[in-house]
PDB file of N, CA and C in Angstrom:
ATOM      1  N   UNK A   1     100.069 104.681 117.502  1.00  0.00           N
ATOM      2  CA  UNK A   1     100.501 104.659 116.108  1.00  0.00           C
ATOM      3  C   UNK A   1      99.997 103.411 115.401  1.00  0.00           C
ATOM      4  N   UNK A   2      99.442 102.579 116.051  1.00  0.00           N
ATOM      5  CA  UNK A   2      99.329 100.964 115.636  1.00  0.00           C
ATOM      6  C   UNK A   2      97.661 101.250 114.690  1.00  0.00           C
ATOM      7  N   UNK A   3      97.385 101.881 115.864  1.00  0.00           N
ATOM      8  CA  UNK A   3      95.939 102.042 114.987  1.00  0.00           C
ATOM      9  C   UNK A   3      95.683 102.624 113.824  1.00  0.00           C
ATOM     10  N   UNK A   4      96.414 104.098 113.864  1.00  0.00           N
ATOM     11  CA  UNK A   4      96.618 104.702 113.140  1.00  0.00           C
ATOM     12  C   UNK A   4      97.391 104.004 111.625  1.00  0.00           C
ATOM     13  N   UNK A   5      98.419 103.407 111.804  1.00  0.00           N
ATOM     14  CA  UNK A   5      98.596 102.420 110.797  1.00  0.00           C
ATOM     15  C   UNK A   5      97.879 101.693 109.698  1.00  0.00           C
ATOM     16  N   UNK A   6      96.916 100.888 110.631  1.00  0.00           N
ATOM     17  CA  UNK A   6      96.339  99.935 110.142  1.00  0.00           C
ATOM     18  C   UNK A   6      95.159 100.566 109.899  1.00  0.00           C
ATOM     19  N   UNK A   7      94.872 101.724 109.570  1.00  0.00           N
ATOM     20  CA  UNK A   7      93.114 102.567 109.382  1.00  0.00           C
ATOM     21  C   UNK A   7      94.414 103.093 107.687  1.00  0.00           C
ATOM     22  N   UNK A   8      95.158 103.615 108.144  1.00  0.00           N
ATOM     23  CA  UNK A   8      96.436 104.739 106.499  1.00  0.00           C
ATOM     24  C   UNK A   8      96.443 102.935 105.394  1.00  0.00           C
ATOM     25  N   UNK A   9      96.955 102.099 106.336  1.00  0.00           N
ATOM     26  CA  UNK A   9      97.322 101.239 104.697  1.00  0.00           C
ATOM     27  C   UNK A   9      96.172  99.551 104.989  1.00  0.00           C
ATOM     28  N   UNK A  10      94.957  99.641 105.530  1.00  0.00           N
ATOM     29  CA  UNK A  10      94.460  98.415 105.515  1.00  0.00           C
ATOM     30  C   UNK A  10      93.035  98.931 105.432  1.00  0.00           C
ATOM     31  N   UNK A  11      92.999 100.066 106.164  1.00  0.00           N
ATOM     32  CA  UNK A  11      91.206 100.084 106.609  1.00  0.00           C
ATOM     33  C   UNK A  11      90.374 101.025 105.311  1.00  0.00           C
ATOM     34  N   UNK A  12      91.813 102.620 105.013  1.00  0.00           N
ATOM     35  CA  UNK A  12      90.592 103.086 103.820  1.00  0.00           C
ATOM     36  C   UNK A  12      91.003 102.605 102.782  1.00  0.00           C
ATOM     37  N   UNK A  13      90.131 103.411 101.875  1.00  0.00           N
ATOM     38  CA  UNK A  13      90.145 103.230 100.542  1.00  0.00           C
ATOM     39  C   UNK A  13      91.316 103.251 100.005  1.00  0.00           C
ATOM     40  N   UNK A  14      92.061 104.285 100.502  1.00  0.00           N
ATOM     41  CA  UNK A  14      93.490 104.147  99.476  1.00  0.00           C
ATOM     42  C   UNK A  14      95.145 103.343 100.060  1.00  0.00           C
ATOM     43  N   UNK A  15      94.072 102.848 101.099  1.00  0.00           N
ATOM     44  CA  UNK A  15      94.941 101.626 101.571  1.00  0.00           C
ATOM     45  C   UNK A  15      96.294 101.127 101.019  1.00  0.00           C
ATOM     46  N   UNK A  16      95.190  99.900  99.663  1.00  0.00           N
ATOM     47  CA  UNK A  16      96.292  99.794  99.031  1.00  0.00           C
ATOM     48  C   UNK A  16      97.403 100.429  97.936  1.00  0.00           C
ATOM     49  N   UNK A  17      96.838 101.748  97.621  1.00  0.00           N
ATOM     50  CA  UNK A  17      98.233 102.592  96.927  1.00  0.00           C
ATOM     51  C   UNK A  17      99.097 103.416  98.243  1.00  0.00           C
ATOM     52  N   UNK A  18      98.264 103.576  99.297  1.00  0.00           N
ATOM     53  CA  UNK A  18      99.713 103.494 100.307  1.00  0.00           C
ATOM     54  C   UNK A  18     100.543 102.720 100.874  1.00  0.00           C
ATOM     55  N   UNK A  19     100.027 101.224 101.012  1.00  0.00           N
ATOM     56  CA  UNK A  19     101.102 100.183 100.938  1.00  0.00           C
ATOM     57  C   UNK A  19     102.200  99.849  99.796  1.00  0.00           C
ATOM     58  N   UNK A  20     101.717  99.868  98.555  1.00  0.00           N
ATOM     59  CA  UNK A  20     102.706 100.660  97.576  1.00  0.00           C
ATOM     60  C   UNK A  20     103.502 101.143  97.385  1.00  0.00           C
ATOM     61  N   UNK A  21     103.538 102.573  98.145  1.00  0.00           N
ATOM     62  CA  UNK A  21     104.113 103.080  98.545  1.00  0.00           C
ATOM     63  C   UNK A  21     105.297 103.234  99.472  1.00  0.00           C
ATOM     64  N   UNK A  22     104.671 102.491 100.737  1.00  0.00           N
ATOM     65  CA  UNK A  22     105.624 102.636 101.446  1.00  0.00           C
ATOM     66  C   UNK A  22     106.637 100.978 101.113  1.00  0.00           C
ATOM     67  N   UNK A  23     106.035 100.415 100.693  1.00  0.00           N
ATOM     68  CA  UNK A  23     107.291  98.986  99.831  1.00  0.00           C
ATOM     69  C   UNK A  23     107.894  99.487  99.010  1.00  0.00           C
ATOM     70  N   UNK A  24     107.537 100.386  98.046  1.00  0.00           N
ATOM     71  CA  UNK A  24     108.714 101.230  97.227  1.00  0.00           C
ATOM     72  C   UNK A  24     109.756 102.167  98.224  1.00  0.00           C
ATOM     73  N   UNK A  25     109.251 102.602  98.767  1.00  0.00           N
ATOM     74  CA  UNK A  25     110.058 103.338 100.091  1.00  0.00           C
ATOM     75  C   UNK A  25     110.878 102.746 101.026  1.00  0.00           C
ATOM     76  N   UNK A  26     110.085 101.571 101.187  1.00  0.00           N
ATOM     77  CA  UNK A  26     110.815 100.627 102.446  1.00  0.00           C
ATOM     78  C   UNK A  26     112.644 100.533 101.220  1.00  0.00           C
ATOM     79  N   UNK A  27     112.438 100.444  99.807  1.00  0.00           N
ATOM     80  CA  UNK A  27     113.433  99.666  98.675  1.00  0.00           C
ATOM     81  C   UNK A  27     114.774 101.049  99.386  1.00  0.00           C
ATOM     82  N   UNK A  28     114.120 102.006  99.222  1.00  0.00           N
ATOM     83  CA  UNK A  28     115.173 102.890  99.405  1.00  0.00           C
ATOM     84  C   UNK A  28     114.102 104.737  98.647  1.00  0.00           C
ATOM     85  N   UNK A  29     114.322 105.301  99.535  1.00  0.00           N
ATOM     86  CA  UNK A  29     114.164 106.739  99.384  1.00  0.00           C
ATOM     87  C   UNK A  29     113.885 107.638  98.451  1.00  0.00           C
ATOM     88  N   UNK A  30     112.981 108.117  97.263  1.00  0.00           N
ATOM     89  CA  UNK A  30     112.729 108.714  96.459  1.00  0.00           C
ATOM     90  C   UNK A  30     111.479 109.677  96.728  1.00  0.00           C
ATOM     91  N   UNK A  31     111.077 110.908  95.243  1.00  0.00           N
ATOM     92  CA  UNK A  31     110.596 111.527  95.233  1.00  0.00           C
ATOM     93  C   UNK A  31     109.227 111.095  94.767  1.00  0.00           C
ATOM     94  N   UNK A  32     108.381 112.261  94.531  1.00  0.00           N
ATOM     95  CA  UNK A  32     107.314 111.721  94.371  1.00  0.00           C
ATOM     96  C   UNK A  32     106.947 111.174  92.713  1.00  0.00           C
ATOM     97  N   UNK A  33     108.228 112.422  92.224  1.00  0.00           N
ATOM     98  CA  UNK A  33     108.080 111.334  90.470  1.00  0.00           C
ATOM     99  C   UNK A  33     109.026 110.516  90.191  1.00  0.00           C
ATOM    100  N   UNK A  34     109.618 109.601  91.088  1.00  0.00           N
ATOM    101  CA  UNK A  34     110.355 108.406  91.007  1.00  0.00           C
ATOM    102  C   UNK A  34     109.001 107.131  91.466  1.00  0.00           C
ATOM    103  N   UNK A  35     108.576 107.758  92.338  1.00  0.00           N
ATOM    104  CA  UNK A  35     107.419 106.544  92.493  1.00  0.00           C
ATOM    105  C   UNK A  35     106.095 106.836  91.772  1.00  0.00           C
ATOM    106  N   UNK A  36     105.915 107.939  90.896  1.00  0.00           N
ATOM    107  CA  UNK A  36     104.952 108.132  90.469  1.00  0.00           C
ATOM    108  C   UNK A  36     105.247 107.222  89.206  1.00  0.00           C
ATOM    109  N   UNK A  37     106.309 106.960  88.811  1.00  0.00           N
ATOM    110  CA  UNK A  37     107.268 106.377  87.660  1.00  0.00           C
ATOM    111  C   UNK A  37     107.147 104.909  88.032  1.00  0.00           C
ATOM    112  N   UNK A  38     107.965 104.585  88.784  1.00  0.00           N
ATOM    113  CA  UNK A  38     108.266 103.031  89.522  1.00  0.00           C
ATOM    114  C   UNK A  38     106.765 102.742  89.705  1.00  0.00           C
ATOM    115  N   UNK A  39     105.630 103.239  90.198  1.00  0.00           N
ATOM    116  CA  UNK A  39     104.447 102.218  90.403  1.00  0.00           C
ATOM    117  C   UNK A  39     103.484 102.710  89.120  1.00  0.00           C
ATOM    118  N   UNK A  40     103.701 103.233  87.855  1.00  0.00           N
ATOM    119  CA  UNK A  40     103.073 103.628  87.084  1.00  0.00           C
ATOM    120  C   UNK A  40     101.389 104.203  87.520  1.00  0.00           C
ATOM    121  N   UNK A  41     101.880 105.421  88.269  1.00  0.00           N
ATOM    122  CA  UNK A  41     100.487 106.131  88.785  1.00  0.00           C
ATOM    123  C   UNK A  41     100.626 107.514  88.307  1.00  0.00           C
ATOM    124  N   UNK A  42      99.965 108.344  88.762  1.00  0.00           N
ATOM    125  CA  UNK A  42      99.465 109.621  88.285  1.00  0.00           C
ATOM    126  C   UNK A  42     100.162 110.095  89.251  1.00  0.00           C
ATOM    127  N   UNK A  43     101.008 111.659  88.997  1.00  0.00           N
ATOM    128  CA  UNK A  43     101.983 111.970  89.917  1.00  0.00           C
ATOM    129  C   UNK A  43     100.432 112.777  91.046  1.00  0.00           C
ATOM    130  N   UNK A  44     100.167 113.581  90.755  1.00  0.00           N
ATOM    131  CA  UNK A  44      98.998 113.875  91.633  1.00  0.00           C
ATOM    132  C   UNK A  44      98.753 112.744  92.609  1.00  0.00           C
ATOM    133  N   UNK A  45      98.322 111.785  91.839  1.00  0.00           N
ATOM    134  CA  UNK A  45      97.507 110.731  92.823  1.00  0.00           C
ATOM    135  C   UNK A  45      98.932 110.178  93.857  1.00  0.00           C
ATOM    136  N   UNK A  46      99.900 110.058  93.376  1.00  0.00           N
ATOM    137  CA  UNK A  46     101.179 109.608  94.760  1.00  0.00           C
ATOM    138  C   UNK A  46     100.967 111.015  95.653  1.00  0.00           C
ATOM    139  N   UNK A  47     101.417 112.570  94.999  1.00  0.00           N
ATOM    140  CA  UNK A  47     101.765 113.257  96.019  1.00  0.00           C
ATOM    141  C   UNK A  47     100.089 113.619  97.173  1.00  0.00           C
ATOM    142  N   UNK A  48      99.317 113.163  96.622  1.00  0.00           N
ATOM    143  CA  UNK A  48      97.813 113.119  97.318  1.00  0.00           C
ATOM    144  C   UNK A  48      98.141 111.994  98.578  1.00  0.00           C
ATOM    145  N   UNK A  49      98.549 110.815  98.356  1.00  0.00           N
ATOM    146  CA  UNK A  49      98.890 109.398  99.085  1.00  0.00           C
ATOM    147  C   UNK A  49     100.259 109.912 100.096  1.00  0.00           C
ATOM    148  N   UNK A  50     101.037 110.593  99.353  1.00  0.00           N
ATOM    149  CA  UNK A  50     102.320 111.627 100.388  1.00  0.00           C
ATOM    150  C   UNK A  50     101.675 112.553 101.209  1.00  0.00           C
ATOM    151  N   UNK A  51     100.946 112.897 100.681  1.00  0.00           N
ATOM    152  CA  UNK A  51     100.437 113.987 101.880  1.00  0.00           C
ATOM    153  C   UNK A  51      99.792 113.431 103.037  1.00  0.00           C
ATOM    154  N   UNK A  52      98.817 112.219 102.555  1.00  0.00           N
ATOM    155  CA  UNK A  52      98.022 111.701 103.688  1.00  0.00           C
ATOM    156  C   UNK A  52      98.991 111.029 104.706  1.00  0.00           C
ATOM    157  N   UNK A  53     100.035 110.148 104.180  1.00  0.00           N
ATOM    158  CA  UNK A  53     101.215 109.643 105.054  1.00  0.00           C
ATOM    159  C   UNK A  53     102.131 110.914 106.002  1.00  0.00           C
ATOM    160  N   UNK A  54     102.503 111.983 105.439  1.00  0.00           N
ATOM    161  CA  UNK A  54     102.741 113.090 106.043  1.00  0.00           C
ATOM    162  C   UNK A  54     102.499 113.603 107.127  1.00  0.00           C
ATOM    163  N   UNK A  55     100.972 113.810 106.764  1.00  0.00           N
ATOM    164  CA  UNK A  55     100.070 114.344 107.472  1.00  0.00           C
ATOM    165  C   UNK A  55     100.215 113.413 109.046  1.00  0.00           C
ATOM    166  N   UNK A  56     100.459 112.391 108.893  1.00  0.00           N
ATOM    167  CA  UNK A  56      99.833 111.092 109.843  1.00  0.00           C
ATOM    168  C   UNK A  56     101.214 110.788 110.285  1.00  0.00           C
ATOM    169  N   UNK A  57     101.912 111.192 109.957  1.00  0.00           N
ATOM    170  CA  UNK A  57     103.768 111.274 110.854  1.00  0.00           C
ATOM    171  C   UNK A  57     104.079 109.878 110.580  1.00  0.00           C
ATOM    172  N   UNK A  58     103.769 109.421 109.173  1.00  0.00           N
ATOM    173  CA  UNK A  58     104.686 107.625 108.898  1.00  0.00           C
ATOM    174  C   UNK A  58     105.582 108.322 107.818  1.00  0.00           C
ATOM    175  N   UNK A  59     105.677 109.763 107.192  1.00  0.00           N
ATOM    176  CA  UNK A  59     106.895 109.867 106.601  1.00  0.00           C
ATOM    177  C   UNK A  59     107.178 111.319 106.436  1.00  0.00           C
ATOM    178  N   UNK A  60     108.568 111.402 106.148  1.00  0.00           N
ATOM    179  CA  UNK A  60     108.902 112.842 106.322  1.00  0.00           C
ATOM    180  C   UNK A  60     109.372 113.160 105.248  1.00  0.00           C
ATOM    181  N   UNK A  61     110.009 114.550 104.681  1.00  0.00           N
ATOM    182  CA  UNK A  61     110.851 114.628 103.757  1.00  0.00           C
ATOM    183  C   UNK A  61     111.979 115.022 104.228  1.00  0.00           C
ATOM    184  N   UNK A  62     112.930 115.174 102.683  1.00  0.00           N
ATOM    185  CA  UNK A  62     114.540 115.596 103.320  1.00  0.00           C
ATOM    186  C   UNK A  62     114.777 116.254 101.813  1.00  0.00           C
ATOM    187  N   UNK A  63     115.483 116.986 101.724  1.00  0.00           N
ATOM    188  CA  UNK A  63     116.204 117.616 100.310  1.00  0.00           C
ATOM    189  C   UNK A  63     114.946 118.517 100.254  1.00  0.00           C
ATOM    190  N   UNK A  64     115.191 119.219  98.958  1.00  0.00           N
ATOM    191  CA  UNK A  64     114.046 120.638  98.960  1.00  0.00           C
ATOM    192  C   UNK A  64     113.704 120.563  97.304  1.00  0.00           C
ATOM    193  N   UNK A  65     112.565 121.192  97.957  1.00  0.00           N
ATOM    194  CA  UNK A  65     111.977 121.623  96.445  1.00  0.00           C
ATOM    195  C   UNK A  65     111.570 120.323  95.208  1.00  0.00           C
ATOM    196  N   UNK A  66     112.119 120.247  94.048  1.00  0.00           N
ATOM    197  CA  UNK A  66     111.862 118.914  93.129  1.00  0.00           C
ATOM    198  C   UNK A  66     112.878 117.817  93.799  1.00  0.00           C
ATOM    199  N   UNK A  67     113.797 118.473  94.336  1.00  0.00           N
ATOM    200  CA  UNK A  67     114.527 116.917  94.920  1.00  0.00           C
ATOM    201  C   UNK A  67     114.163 116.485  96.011  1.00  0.00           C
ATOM    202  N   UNK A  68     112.589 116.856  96.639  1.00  0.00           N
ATOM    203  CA  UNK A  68     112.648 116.037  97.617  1.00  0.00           C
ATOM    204  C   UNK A  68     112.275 115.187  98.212  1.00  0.00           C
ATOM    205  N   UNK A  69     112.621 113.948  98.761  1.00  0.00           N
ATOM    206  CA  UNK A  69     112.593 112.453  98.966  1.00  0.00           C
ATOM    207  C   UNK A  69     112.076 112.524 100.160  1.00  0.00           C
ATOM    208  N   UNK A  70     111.381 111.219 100.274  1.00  0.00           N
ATOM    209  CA  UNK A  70     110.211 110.605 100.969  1.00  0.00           C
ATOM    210  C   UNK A  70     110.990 109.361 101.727  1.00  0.00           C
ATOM    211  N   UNK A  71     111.271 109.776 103.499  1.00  0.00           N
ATOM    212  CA  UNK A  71     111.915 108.747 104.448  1.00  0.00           C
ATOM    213  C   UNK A  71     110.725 108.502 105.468  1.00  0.00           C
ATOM    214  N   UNK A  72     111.269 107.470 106.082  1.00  0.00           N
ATOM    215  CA  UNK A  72     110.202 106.855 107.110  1.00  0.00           C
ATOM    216  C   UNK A  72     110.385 107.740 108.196  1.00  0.00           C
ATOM    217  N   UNK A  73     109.607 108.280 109.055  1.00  0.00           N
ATOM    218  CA  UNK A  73     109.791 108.795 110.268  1.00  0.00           C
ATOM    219  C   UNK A  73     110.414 107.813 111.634  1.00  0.00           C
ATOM    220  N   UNK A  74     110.906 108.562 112.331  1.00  0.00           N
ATOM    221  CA  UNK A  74     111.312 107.243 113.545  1.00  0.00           C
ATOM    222  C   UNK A  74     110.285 106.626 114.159  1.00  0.00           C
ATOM    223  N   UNK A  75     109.478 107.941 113.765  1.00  0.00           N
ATOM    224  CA  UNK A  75     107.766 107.208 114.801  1.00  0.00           C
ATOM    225  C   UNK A  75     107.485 105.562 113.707  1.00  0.00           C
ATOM    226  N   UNK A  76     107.784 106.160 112.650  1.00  0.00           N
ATOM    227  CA  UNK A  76     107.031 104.923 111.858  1.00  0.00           C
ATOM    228  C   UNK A  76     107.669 103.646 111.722  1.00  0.00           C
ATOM    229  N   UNK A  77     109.519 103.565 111.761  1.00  0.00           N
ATOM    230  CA  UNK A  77     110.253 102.962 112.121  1.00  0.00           C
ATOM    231  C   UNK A  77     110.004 102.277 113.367  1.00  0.00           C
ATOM    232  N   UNK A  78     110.290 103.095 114.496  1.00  0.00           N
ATOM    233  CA  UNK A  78     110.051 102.087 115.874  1.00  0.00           C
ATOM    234  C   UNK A  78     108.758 101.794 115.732  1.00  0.00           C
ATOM    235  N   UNK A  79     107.595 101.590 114.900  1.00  0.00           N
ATOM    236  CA  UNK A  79     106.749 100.847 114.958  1.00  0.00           C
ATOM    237  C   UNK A  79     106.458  99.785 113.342  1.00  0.00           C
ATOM    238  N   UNK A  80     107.753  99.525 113.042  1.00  0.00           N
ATOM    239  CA  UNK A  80     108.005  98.745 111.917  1.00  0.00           C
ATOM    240  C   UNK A  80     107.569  97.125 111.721  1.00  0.00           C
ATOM    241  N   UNK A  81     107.483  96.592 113.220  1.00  0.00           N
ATOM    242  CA  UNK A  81     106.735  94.906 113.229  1.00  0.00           C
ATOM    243  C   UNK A  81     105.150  95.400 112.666  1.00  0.00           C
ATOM    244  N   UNK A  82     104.733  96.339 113.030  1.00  0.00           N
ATOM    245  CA  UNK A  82     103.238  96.622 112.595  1.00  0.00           C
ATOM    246  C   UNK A  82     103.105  96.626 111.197  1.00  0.00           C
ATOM    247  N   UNK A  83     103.975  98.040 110.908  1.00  0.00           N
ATOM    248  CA  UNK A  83     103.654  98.064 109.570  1.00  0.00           C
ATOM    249  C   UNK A  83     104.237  96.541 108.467  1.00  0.00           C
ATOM    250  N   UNK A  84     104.928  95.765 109.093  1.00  0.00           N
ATOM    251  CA  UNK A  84     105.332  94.592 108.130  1.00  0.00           C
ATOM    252  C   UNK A  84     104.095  93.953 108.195  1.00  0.00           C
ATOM    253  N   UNK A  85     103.271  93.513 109.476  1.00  0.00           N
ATOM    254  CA  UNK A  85     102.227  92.578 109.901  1.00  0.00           C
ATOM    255  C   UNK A  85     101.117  93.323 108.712  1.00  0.00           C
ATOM    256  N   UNK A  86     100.837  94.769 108.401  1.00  0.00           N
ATOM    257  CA  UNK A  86      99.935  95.036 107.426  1.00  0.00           C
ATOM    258  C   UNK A  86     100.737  94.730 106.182  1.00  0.00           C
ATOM    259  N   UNK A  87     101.741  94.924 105.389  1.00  0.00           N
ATOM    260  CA  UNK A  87     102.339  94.501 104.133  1.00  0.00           C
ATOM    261  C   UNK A  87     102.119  93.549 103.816  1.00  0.00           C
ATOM    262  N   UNK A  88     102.049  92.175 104.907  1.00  0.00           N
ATOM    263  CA  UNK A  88     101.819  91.151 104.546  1.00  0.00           C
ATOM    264  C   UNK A  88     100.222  90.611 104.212  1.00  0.00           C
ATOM    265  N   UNK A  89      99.563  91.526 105.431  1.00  0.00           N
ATOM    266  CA  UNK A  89      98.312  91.433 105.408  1.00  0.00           C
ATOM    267  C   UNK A  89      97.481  91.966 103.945  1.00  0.00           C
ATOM    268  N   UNK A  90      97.665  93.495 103.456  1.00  0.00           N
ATOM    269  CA  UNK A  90      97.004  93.843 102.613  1.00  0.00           C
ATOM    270  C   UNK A  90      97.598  93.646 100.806  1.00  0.00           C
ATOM    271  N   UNK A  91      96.515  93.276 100.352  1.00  0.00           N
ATOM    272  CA  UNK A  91      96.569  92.711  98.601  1.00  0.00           C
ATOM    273  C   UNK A  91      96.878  94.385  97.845  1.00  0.00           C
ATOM    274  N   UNK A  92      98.022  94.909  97.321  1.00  0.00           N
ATOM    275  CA  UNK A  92      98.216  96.336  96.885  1.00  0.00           C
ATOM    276  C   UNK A  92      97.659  96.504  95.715  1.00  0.00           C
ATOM    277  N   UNK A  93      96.740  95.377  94.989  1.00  0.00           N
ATOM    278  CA  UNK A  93      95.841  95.671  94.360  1.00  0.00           C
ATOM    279  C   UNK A  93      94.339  95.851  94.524  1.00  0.00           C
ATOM    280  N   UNK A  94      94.295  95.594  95.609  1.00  0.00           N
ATOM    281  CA  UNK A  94      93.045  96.527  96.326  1.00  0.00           C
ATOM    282  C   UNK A  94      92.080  95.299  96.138  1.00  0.00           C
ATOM    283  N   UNK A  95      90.798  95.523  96.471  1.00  0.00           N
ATOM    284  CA  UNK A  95      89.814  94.317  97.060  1.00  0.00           C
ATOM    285  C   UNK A  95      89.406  93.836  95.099  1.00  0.00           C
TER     286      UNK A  95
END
């Protein structure tokens, strides 16, 4: 998962709008147009950045349909020293 980590929020391109992300997430639990709102982005472009995190088992959903919110997986949790060591590491305004 470590690798995998650090390739989702340091290595590609959309790196830094998934670190973004998951610091709005780390705050507490929302949808995709609460953070499409809170980080002033294009709702497309978050649920595009949700899917890739999804996809890659660092987050899950819960509630259905328009209500539903974006939690950390346990996988992504028990590997939480990592993902802090990249938060700190990557600039979320990108290079």
């Amino acid at each position: 998962m470590d690798g995998v980590l650090w390739y989702l929020l340091a290595s590609s391109r959309g790196g830094p709008t998934r670190v973004r992300i998951v610091r709005t997430l780390d705050e507490r639990p929302r949808n995709a147009n609460e953070l499409a709102t809170e980080l002033d982005m294009d709702y497309t472009t978050i649920r595009h950045h949700l899917d890739v995190l999804l996809d890659n088992n660092v987050v899950r959903t819960a509630g259905g349909d328009y209500g539903t919110v974006y939690l950390f997986t346990d996988r992504a949790t028990a590997n939480w020293d990592t993902v802090e060591e990249i938060l700190e590491t990557v600039d979320p305004e990108g290079p």
